[in-house]
PDB file of N, CA and C in Angstrom:
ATOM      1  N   UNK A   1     -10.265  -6.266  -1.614  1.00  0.00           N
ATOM      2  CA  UNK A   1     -10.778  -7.622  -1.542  1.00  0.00           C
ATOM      3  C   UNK A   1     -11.920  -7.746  -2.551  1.00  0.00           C
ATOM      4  N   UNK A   2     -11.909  -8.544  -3.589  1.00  0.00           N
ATOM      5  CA  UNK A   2     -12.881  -8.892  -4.305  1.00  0.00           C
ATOM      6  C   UNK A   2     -14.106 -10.473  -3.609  1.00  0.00           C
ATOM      7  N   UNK A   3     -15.416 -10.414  -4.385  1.00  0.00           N
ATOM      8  CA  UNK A   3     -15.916 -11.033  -4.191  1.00  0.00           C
ATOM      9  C   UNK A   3     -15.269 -12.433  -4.687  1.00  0.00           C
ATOM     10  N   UNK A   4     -15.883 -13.459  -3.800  1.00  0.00           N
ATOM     11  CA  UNK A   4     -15.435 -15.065  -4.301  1.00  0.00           C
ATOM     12  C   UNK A   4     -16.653 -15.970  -4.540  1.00  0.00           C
ATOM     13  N   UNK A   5     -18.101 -15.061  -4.473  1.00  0.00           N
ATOM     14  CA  UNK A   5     -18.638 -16.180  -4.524  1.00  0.00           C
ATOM     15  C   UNK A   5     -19.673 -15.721  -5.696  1.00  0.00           C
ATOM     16  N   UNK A   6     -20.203 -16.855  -6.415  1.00  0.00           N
ATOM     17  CA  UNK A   6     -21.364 -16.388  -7.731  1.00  0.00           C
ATOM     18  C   UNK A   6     -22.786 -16.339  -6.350  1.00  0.00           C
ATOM     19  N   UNK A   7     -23.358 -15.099  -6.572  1.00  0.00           N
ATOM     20  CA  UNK A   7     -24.804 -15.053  -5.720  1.00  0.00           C
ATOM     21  C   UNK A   7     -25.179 -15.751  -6.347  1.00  0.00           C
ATOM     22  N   UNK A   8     -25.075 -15.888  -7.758  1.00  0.00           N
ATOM     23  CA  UNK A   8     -26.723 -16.497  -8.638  1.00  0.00           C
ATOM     24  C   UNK A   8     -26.676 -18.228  -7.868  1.00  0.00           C
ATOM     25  N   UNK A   9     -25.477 -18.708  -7.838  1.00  0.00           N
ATOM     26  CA  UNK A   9     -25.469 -19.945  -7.138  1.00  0.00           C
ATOM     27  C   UNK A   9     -25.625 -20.335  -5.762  1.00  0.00           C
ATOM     28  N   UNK A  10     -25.744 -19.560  -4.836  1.00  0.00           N
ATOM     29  CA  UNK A  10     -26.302 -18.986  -3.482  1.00  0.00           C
ATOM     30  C   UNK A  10     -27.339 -19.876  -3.274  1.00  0.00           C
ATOM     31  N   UNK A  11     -27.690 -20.803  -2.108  1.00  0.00           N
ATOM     32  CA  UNK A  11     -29.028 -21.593  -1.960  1.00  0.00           C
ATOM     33  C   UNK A  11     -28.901 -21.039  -0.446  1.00  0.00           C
ATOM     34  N   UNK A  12     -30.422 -21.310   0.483  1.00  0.00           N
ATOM     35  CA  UNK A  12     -30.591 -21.016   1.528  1.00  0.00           C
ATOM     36  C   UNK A  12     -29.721 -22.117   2.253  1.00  0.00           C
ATOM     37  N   UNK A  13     -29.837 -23.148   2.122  1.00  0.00           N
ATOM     38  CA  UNK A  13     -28.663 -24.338   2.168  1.00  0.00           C
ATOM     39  C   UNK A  13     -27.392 -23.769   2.368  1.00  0.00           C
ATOM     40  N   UNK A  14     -26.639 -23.132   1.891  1.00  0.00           N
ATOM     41  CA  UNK A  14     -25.437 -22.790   2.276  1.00  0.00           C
ATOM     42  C   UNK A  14     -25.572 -21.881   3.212  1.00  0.00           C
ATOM     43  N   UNK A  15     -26.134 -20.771   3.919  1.00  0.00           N
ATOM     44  CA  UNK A  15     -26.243 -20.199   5.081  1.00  0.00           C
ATOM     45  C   UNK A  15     -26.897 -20.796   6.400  1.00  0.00           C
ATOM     46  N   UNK A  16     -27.787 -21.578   6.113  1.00  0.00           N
ATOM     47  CA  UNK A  16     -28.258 -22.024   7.296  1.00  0.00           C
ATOM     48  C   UNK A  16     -27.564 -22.764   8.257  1.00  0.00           C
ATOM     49  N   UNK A  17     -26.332 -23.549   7.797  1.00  0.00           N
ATOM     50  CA  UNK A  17     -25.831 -24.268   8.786  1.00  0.00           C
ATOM     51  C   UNK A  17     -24.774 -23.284   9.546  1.00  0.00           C
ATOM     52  N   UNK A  18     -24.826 -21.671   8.958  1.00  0.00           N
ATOM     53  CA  UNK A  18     -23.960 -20.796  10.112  1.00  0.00           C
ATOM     54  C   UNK A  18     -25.061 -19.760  10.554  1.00  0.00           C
ATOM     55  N   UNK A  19     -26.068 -19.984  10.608  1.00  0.00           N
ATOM     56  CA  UNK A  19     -26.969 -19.514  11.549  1.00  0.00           C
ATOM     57  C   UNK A  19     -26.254 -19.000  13.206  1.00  0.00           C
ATOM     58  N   UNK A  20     -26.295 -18.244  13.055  1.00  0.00           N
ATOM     59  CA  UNK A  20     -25.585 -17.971  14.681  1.00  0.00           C
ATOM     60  C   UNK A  20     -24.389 -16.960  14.756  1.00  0.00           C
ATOM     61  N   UNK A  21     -23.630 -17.606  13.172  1.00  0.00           N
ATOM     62  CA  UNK A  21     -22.430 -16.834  12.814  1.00  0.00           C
ATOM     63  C   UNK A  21     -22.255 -15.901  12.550  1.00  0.00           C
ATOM     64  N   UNK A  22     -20.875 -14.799  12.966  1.00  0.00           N
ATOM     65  CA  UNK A  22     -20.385 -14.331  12.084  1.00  0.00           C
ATOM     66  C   UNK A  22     -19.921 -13.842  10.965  1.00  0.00           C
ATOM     67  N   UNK A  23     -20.645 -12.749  10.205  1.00  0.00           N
ATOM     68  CA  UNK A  23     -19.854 -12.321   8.893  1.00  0.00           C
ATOM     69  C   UNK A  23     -19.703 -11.064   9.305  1.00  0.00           C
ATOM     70  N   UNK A  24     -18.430 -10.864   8.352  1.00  0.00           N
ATOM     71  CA  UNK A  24     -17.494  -9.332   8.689  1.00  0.00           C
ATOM     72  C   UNK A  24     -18.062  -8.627   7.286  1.00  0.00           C
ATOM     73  N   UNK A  25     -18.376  -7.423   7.820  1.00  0.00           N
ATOM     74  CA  UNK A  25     -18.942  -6.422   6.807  1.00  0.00           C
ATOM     75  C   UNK A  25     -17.917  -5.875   6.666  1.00  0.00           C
ATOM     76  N   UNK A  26     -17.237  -5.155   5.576  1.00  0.00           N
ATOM     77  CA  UNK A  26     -16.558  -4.250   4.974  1.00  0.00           C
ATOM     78  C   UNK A  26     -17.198  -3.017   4.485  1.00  0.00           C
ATOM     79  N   UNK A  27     -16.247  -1.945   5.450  1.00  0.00           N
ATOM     80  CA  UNK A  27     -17.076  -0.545   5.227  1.00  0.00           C
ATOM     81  C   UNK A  27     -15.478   0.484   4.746  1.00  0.00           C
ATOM     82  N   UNK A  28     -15.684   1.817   4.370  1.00  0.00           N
ATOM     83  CA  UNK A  28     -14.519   2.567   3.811  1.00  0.00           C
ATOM     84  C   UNK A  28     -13.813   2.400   5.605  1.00  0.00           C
ATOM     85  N   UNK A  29     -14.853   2.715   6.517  1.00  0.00           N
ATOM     86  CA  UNK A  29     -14.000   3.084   7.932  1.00  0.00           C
ATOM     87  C   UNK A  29     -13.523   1.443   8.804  1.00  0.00           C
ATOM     88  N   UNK A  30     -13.607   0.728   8.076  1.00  0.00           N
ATOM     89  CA  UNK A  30     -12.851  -0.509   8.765  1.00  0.00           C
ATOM     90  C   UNK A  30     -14.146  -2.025   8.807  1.00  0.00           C
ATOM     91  N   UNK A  31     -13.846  -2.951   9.527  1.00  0.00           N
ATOM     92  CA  UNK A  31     -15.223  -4.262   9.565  1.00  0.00           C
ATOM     93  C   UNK A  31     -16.276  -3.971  10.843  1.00  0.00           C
ATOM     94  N   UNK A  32     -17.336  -4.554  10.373  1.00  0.00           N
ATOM     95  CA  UNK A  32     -18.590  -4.180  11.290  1.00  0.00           C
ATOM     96  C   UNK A  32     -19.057  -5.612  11.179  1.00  0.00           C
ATOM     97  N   UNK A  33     -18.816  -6.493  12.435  1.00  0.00           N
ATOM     98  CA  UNK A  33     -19.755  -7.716  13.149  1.00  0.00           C
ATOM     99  C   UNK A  33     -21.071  -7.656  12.445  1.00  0.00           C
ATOM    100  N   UNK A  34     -21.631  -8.872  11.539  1.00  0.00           N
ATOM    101  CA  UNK A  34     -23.305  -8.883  11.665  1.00  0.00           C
ATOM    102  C   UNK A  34     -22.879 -10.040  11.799  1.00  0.00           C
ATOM    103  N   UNK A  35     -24.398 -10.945  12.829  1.00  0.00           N
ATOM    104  CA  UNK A  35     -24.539 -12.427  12.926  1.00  0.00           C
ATOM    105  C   UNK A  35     -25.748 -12.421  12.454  1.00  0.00           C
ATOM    106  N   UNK A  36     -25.858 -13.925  11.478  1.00  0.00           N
ATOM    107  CA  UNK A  36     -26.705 -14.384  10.632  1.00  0.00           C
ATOM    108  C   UNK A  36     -27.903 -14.959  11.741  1.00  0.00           C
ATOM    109  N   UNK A  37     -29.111 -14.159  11.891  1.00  0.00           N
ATOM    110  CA  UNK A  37     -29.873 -14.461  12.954  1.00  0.00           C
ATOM    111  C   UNK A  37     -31.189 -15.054  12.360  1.00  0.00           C
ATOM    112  N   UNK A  38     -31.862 -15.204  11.242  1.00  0.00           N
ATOM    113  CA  UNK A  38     -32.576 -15.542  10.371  1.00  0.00           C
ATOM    114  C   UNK A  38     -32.147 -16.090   9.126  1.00  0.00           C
ATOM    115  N   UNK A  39     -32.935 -17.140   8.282  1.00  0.00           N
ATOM    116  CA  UNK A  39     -32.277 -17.609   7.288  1.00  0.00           C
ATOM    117  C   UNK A  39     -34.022 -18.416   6.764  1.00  0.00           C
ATOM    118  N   UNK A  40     -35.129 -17.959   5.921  1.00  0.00           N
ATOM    119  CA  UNK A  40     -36.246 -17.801   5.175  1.00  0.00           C
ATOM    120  C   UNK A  40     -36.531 -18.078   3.761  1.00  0.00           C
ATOM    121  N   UNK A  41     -37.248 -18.910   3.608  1.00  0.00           N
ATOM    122  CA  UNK A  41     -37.369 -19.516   2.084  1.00  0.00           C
ATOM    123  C   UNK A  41     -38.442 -18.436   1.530  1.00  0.00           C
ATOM    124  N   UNK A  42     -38.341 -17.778   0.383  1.00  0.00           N
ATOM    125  CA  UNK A  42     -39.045 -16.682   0.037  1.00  0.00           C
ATOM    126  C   UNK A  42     -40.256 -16.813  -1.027  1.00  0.00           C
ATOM    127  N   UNK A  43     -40.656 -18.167  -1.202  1.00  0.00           N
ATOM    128  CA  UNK A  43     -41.598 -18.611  -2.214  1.00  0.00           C
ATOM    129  C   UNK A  43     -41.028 -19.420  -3.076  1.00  0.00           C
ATOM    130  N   UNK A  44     -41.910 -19.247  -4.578  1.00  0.00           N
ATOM    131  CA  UNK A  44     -41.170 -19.612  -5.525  1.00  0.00           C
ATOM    132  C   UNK A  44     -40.476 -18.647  -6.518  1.00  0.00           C
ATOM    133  N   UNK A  45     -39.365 -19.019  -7.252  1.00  0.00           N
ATOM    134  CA  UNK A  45     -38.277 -18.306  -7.763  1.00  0.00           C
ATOM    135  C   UNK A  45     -37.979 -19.090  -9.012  1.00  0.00           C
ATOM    136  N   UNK A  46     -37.850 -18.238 -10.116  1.00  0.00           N
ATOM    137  CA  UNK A  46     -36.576 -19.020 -11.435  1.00  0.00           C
ATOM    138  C   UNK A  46     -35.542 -18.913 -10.523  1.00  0.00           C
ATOM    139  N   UNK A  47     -35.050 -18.479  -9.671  1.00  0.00           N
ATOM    140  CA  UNK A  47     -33.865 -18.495  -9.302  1.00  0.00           C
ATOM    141  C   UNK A  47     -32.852 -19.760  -8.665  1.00  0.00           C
ATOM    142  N   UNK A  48     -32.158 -20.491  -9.695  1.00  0.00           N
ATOM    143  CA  UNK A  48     -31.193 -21.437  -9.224  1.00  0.00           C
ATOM    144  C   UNK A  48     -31.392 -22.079  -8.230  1.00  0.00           C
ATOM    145  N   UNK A  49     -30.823 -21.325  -7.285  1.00  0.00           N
ATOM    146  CA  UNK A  49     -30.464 -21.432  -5.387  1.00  0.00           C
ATOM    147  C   UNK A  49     -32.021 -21.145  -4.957  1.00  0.00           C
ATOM    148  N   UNK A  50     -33.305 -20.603  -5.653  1.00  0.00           N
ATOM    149  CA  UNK A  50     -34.792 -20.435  -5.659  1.00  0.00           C
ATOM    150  C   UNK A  50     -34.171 -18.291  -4.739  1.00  0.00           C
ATOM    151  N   UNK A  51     -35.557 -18.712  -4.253  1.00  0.00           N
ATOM    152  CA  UNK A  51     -35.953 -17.438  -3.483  1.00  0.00           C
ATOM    153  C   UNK A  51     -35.699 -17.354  -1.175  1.00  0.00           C
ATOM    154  N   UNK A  52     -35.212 -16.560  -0.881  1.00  0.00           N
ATOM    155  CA  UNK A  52     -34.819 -16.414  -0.017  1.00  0.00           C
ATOM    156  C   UNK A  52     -34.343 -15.332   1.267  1.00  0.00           C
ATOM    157  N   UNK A  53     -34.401 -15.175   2.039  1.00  0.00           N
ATOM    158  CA  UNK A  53     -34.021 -13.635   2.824  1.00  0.00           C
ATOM    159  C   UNK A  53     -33.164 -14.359   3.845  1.00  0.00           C
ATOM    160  N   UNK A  54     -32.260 -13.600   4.312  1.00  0.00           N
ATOM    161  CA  UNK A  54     -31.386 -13.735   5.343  1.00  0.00           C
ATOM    162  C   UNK A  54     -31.741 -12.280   6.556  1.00  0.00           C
ATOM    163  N   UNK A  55     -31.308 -12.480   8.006  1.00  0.00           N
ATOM    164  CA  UNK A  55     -31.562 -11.148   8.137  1.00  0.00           C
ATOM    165  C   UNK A  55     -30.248 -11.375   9.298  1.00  0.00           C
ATOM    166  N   UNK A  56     -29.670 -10.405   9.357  1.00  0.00           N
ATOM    167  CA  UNK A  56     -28.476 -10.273   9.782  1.00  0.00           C
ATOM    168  C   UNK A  56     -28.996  -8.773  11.049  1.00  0.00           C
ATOM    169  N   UNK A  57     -27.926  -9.219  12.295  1.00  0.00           N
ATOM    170  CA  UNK A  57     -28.367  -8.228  13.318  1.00  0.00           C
ATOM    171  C   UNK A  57     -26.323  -7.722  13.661  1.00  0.00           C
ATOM    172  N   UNK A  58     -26.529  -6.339  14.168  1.00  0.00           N
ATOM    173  CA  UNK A  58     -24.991  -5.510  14.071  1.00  0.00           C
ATOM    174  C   UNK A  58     -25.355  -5.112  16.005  1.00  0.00           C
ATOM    175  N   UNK A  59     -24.925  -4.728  16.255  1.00  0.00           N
ATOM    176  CA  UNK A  59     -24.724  -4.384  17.783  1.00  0.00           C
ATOM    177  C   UNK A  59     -25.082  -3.164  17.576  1.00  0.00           C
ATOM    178  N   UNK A  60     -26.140  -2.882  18.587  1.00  0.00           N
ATOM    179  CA  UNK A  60     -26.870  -1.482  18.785  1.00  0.00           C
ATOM    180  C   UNK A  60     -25.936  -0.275  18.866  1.00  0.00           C
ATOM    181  N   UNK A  61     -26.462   0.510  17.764  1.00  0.00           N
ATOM    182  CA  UNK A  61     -25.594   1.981  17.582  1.00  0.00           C
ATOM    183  C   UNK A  61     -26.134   2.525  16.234  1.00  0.00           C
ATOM    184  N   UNK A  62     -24.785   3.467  15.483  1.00  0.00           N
ATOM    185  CA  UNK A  62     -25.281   4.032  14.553  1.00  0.00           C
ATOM    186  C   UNK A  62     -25.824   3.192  13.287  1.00  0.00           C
ATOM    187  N   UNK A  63     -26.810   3.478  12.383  1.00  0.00           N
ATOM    188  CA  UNK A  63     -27.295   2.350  11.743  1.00  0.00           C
ATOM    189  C   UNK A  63     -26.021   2.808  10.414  1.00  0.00           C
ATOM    190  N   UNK A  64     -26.253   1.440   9.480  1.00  0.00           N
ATOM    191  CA  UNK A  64     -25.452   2.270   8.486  1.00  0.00           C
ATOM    192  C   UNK A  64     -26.751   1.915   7.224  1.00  0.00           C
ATOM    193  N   UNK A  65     -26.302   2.568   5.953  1.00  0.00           N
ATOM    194  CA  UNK A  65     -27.429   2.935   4.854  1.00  0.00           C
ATOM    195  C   UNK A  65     -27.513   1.778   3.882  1.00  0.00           C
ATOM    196  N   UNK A  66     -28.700   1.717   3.549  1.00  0.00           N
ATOM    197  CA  UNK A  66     -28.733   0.862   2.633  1.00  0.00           C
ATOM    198  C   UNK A  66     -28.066   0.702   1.249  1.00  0.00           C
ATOM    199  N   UNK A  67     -27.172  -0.306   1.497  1.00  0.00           N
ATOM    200  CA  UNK A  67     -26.616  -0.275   0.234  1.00  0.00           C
ATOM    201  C   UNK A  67     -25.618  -1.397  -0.088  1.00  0.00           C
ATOM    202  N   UNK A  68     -24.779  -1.820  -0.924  1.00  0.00           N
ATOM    203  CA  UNK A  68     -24.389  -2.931  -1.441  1.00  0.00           C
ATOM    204  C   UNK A  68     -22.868  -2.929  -0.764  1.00  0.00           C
ATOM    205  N   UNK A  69     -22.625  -3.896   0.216  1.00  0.00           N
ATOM    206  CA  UNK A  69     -21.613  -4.256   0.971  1.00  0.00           C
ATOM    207  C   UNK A  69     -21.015  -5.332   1.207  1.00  0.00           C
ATOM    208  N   UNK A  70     -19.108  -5.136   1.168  1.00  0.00           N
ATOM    209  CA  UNK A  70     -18.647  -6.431   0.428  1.00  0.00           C
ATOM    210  C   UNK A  70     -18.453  -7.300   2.358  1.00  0.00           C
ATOM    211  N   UNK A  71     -19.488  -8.453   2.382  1.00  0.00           N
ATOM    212  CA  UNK A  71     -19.882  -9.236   2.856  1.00  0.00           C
ATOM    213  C   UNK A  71     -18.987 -10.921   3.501  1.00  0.00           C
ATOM    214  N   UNK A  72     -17.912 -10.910   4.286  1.00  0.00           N
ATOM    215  CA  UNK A  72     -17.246 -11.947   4.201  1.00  0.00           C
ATOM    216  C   UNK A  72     -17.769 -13.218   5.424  1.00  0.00           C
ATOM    217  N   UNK A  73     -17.633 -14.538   5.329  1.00  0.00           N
ATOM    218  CA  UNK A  73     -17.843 -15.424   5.869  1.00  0.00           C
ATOM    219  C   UNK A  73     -16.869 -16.513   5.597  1.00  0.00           C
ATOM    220  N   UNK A  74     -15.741 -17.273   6.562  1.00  0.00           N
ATOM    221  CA  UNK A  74     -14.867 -18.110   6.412  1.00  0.00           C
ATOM    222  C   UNK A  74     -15.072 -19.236   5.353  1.00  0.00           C
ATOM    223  N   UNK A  75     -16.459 -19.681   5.987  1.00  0.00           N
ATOM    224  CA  UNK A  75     -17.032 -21.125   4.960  1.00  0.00           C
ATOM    225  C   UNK A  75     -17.706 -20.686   3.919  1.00  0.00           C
ATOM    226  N   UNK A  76     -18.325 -19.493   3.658  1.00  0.00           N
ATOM    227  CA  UNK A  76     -19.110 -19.104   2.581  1.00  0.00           C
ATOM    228  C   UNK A  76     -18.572 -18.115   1.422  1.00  0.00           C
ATOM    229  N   UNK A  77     -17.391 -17.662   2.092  1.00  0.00           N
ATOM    230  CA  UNK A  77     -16.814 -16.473   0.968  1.00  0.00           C
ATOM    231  C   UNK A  77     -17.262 -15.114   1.432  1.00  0.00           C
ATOM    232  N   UNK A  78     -16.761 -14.927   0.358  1.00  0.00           N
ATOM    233  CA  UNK A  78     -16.792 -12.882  -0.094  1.00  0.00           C
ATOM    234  C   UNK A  78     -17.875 -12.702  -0.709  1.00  0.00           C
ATOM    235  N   UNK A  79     -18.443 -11.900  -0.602  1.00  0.00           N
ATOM    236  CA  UNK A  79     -20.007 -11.771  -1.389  1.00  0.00           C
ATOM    237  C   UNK A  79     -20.262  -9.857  -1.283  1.00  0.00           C
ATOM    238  N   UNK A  80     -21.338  -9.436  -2.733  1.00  0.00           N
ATOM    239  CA  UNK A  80     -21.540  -8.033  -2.721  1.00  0.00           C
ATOM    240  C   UNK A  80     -22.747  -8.604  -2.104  1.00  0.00           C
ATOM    241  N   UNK A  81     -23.496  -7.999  -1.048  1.00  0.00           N
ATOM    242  CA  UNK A  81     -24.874  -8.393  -0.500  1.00  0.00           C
ATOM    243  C   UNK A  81     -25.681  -6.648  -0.538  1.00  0.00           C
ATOM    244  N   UNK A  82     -26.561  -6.966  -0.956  1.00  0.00           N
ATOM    245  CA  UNK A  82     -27.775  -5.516  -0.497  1.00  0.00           C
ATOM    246  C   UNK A  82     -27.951  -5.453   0.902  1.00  0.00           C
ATOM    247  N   UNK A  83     -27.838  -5.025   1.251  1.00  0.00           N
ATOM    248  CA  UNK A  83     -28.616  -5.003   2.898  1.00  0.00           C
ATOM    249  C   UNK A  83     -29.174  -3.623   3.001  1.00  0.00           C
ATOM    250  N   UNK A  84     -30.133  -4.108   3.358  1.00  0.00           N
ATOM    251  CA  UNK A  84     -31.619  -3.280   4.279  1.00  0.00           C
ATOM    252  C   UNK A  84     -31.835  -2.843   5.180  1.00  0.00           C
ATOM    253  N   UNK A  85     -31.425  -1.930   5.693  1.00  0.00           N
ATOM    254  CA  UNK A  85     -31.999  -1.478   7.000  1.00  0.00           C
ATOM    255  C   UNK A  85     -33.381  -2.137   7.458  1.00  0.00           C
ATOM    256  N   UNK A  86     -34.104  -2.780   8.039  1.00  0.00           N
ATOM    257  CA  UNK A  86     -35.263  -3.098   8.371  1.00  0.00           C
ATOM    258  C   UNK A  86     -35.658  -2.426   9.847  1.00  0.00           C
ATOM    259  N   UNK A  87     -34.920  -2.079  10.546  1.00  0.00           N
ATOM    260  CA  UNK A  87     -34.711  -1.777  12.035  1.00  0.00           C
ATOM    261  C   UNK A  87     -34.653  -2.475  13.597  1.00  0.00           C
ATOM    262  N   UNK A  88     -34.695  -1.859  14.301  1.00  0.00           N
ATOM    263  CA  UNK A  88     -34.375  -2.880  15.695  1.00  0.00           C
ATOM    264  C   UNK A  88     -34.878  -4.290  15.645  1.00  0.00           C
ATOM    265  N   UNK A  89     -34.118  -5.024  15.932  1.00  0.00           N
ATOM    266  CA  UNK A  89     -34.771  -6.374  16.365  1.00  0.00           C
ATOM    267  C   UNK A  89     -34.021  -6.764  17.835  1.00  0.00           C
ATOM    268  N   UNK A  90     -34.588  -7.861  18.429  1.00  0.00           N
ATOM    269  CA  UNK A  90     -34.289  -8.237  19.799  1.00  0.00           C
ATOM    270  C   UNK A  90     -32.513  -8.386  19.747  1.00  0.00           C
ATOM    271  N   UNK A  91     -31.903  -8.963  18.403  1.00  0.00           N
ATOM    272  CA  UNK A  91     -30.581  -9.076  18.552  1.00  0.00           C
ATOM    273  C   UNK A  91     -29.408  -8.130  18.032  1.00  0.00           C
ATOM    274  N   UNK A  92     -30.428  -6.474  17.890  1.00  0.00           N
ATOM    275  CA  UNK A  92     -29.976  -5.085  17.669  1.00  0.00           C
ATOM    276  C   UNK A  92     -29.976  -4.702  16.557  1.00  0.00           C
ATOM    277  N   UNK A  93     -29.332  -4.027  15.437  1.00  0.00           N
ATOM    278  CA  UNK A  93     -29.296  -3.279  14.258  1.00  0.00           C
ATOM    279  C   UNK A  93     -29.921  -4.531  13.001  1.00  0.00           C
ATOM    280  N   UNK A  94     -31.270  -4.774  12.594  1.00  0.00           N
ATOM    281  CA  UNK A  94     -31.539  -5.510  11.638  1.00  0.00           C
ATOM    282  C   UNK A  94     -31.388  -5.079  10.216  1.00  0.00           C
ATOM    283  N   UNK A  95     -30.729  -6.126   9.688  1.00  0.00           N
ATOM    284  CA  UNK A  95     -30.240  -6.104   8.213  1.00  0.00           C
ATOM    285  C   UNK A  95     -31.232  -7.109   7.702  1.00  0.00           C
ATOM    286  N   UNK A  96     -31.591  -6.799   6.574  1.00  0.00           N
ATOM    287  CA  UNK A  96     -32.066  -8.001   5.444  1.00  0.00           C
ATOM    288  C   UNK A  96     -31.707  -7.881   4.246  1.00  0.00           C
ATOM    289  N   UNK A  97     -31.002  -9.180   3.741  1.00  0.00           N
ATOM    290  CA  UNK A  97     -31.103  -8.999   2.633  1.00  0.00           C
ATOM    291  C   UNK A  97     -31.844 -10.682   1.797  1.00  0.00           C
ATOM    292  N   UNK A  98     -32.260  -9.974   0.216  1.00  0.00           N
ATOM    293  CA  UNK A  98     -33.172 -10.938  -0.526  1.00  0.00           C
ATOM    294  C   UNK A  98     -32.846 -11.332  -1.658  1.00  0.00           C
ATOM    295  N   UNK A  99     -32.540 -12.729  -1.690  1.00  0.00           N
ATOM    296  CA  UNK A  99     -32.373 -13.501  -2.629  1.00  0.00           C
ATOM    297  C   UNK A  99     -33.342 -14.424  -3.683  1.00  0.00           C
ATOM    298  N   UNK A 100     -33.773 -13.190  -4.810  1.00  0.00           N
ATOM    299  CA  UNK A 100     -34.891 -13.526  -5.458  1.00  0.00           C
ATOM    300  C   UNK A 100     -34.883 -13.636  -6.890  1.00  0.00           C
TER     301      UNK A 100
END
């Protein structure tokens, strides 16, 4: 599965209205549930879509490593996203990633 979407064109605008949702992570061993539990304007940015963080929570267990994972959402696409380990939060395994 390739990516479908340009990040550089990415605004906080397009995630916020699935706040709550579902995206399927793609890993070598099969998909891993994160829901989009945060969605943060990150200052100012040259960046297009500007500056931004999302933070995504996985169901309590093994964490997985930081690193660049192909990212799917029905309304938003396929995306390579960084994600961050940041650690526990109230809605379990915290991910962040930053759009800057």
């Amino acid at each position: 599965m390739a990516p479908s979407v340009d990040l550089a064109a990415l605004a906080i605008d397009d995630f916020t209205p699935h706040l709550g949702a579902t995206f399927d992570l793609h890993t070598a061993d099969g998909r891993i549930a994160l829901r989009l539990v945060r969605a943060d304007r990150a200052g100012v940015s040259g960046r297009r879509g500007g500056a931004f963080s999302l933070l995504f929570a996985s169901s309590q267990g093994p964490w997985l490593p930081q690193a660049i994972y192909l990212v799917e959402h029905e309304a938003v696409g396929t995306m390579e996203l960084f994600l961050v380990p940041i650690g526990p939060i109230k809605e379990g395994n915290g991910y962040q990633a930053v759009f800057a």
